[in-house]
C-alpha atoms as a PDB file:
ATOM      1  CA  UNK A   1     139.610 208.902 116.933  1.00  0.00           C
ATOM      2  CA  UNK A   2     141.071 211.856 119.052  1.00  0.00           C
ATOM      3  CA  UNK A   3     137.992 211.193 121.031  1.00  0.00           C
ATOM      4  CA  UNK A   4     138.301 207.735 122.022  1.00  0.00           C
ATOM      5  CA  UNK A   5     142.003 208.306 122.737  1.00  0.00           C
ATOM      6  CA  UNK A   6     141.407 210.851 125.523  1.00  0.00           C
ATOM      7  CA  UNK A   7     138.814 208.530 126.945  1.00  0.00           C
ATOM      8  CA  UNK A   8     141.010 206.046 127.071  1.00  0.00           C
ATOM      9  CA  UNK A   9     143.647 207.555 129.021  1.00  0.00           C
ATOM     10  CA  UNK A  10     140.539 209.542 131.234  1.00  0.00           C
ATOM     11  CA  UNK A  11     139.722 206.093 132.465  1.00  0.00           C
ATOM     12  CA  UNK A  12     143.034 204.545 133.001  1.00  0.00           C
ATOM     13  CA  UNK A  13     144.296 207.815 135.169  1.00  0.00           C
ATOM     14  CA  UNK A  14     140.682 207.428 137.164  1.00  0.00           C
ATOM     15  CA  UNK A  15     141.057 204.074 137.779  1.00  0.00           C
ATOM     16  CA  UNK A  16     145.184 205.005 139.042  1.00  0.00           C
ATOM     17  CA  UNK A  17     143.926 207.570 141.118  1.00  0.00           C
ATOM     18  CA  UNK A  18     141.106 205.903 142.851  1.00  0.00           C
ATOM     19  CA  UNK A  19     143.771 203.133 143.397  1.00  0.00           C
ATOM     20  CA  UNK A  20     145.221 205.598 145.274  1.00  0.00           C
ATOM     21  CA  UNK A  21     142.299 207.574 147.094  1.00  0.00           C
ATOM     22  CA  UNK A  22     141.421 203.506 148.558  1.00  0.00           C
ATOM     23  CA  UNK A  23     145.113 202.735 149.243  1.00  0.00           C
ATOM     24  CA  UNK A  24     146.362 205.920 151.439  1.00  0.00           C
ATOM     25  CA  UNK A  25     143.476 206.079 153.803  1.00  0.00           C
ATOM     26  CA  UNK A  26     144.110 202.374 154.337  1.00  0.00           C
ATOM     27  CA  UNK A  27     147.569 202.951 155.051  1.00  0.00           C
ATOM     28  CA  UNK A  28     146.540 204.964 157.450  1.00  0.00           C
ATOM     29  CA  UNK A  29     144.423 202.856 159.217  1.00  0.00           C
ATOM     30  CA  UNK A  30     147.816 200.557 159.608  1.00  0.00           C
ATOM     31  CA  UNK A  31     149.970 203.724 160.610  1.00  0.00           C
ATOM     32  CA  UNK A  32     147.517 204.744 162.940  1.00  0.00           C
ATOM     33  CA  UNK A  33     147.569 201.498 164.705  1.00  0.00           C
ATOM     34  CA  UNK A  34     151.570 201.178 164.662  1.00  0.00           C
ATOM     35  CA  UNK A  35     153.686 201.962 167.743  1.00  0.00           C
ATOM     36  CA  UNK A  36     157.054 200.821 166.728  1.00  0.00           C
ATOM     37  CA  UNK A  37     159.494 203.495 165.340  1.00  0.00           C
ATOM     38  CA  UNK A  38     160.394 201.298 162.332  1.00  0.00           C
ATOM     39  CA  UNK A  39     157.400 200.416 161.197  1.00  0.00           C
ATOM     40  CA  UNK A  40     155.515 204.655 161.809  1.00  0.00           C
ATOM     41  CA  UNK A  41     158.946 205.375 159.180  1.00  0.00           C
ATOM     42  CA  UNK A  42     158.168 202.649 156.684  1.00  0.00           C
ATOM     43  CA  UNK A  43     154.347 204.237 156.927  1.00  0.00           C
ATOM     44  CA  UNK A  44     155.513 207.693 156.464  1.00  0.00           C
ATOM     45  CA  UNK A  45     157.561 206.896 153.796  1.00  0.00           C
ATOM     46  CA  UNK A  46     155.225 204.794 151.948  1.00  0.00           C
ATOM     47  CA  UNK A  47     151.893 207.432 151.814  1.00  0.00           C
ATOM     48  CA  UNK A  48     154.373 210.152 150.879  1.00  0.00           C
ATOM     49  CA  UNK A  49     155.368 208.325 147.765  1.00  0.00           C
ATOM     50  CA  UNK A  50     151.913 207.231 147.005  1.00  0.00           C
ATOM     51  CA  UNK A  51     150.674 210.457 146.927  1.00  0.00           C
ATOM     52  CA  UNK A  52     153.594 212.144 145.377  1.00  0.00           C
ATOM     53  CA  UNK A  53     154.409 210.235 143.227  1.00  0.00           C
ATOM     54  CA  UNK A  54     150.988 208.158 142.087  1.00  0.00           C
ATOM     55  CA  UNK A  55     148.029 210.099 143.662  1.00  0.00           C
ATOM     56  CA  UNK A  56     149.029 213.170 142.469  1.00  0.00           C
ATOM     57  CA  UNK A  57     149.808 212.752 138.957  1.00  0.00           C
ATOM     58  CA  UNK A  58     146.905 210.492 138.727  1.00  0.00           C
ATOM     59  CA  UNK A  59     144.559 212.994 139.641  1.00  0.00           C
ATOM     60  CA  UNK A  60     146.019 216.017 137.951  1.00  0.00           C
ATOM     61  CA  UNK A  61     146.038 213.380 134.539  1.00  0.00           C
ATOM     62  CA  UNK A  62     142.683 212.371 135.456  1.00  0.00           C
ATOM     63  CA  UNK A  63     140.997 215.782 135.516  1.00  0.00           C
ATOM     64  CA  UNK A  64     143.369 216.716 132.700  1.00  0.00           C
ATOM     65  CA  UNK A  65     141.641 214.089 130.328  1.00  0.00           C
ATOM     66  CA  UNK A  66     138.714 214.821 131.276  1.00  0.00           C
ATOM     67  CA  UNK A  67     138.362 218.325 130.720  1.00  0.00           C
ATOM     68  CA  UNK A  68     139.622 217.390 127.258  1.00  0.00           C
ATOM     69  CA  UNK A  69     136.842 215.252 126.888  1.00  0.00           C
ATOM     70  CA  UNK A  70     134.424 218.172 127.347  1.00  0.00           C
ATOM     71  CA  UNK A  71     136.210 220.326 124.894  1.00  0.00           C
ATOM     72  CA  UNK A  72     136.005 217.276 122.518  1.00  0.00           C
ATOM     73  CA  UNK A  73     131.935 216.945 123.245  1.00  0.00           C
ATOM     74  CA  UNK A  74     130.811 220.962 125.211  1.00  0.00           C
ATOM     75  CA  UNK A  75     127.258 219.270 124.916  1.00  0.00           C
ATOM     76  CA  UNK A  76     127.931 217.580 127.798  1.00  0.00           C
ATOM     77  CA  UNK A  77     127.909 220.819 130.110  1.00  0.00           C
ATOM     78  CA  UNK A  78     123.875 220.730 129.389  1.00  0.00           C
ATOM     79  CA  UNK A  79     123.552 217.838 130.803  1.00  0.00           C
ATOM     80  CA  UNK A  80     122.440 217.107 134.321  1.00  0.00           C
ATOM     81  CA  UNK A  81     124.566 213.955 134.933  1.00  0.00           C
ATOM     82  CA  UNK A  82     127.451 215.619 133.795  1.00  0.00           C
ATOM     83  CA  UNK A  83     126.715 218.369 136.460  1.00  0.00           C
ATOM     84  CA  UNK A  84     126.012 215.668 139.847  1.00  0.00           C
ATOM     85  CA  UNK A  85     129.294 213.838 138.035  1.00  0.00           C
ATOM     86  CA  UNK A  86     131.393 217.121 138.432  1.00  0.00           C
ATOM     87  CA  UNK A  87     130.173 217.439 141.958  1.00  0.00           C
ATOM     88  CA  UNK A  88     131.345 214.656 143.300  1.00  0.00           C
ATOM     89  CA  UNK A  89     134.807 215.123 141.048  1.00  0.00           C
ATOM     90  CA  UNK A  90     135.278 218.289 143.427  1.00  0.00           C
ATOM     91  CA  UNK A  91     134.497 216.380 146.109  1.00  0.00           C
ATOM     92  CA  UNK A  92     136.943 213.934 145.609  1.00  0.00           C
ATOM     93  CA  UNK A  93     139.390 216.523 144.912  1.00  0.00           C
ATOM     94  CA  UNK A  94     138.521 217.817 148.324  1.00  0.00           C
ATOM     95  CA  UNK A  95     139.179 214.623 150.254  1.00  0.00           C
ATOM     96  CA  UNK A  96     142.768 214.091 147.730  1.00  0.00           C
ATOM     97  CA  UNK A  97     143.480 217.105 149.413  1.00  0.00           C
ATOM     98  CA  UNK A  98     142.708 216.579 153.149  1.00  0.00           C
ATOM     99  CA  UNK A  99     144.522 212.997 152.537  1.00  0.00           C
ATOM    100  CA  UNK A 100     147.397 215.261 151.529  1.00  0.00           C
ATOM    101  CA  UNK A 101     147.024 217.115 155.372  1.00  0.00           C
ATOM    102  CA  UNK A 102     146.545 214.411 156.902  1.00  0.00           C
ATOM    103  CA  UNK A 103     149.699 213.073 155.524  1.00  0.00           C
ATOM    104  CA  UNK A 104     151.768 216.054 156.859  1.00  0.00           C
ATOM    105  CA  UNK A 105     150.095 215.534 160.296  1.00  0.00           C
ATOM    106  CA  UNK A 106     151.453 211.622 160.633  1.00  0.00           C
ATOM    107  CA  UNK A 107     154.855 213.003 158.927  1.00  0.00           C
ATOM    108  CA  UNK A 108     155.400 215.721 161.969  1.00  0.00           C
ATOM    109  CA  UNK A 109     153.765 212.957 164.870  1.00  0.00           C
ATOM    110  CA  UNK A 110     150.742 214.464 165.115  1.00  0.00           C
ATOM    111  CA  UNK A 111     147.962 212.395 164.453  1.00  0.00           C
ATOM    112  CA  UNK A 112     144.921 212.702 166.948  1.00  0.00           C
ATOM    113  CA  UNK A 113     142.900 210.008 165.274  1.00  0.00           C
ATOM    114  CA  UNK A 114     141.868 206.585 165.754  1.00  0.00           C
ATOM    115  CA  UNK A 115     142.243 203.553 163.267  1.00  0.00           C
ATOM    116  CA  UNK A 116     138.847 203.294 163.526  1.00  0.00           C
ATOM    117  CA  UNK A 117     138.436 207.233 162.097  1.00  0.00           C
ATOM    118  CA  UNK A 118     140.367 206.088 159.678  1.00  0.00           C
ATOM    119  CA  UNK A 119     138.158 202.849 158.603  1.00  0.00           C
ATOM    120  CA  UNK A 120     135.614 205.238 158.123  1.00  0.00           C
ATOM    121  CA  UNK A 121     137.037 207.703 156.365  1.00  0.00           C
ATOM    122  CA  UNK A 122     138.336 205.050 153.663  1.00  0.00           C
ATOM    123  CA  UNK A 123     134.815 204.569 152.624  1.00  0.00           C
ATOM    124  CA  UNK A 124     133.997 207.968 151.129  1.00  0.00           C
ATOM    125  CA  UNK A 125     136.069 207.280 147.605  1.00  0.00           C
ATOM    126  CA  UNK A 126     134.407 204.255 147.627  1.00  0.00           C
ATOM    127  CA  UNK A 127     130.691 205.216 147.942  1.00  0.00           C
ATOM    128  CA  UNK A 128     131.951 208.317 144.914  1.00  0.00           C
ATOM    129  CA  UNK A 129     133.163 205.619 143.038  1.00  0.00           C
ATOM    130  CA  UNK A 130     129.823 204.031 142.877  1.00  0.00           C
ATOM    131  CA  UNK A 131     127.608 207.315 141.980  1.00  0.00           C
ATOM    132  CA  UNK A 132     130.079 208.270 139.219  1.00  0.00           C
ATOM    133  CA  UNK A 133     129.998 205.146 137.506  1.00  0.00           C
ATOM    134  CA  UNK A 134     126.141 205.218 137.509  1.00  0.00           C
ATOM    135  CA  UNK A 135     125.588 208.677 136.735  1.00  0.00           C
ATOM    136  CA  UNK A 136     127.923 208.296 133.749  1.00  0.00           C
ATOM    137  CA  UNK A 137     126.528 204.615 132.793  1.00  0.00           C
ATOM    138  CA  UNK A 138     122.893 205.173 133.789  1.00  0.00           C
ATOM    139  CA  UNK A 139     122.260 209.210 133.156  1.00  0.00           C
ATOM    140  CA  UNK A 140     119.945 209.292 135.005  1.00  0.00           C
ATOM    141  CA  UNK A 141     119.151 213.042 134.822  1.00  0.00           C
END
């Protein structure tokens, strides 16, 4: 029952933190493309609370969970899914973490890319998203 419990919440704190990872890049995209002094404030208010106070937590839950799901079932660490699956986890830790620098370089005015960069870089998640769900659905390995 334990089990099924921290799946559960493994799943729900994914699904928050993706949220997130597609939402803040796209924000950007809109920031980048502002000029107006209101509206470059409303952006850097808005992806500073997103990450604080959603992305964050989401992913540090996420993680959380699902390391407790591989205490519940240490199997898994033979398993070559579970290895490509982890891969792209630290991945996507890596890009939660350049959102988080690129965040401090709208907040001091220094941004030095294009929406378009942006639009781009809003896919990555996305295409993550897609491998995880069939490597855990699927197994392929």
């Amino acid at each position: 029952m334990l089990y099924l419990w921290l799946k559960a919440l493994h799943i729900i704190f994914v699904i928050t933190w993706f949220a997130a990872l597609f939402y803040l890049p796209r924000l950007f995209v809109y920031h980048a493309m502002s000029t107006d002094a209101p509206s470059i404030e409303r952006f850097k208010l808005m992806e500073r609370k997103l990450y604080r106070g959603i992305m964050t937590p989401s992913a540090v839950l996420a993680v959380g969970f699902g390391l407790s799901l591989l205490w519940q079932a240490p199997q898994w660490l033979q398993q070559g899914w579970l290895h490509a699956k982890l891969a792209l986890v630290a991945a996507l830790i890596g890009y939660h973490i350049w959102c988080g620098r690129l965040l401090r370089v709208f907040r001091d005015d220094r941004n030095r890319h294009s929406h378009v960069w942006y639009r781009w870089f809003n896919e990555a998640p996305a295409l993550a998203l897609f491998a995880i769900v069939i490597l855990v659905v699927v197994k392929p390995f």
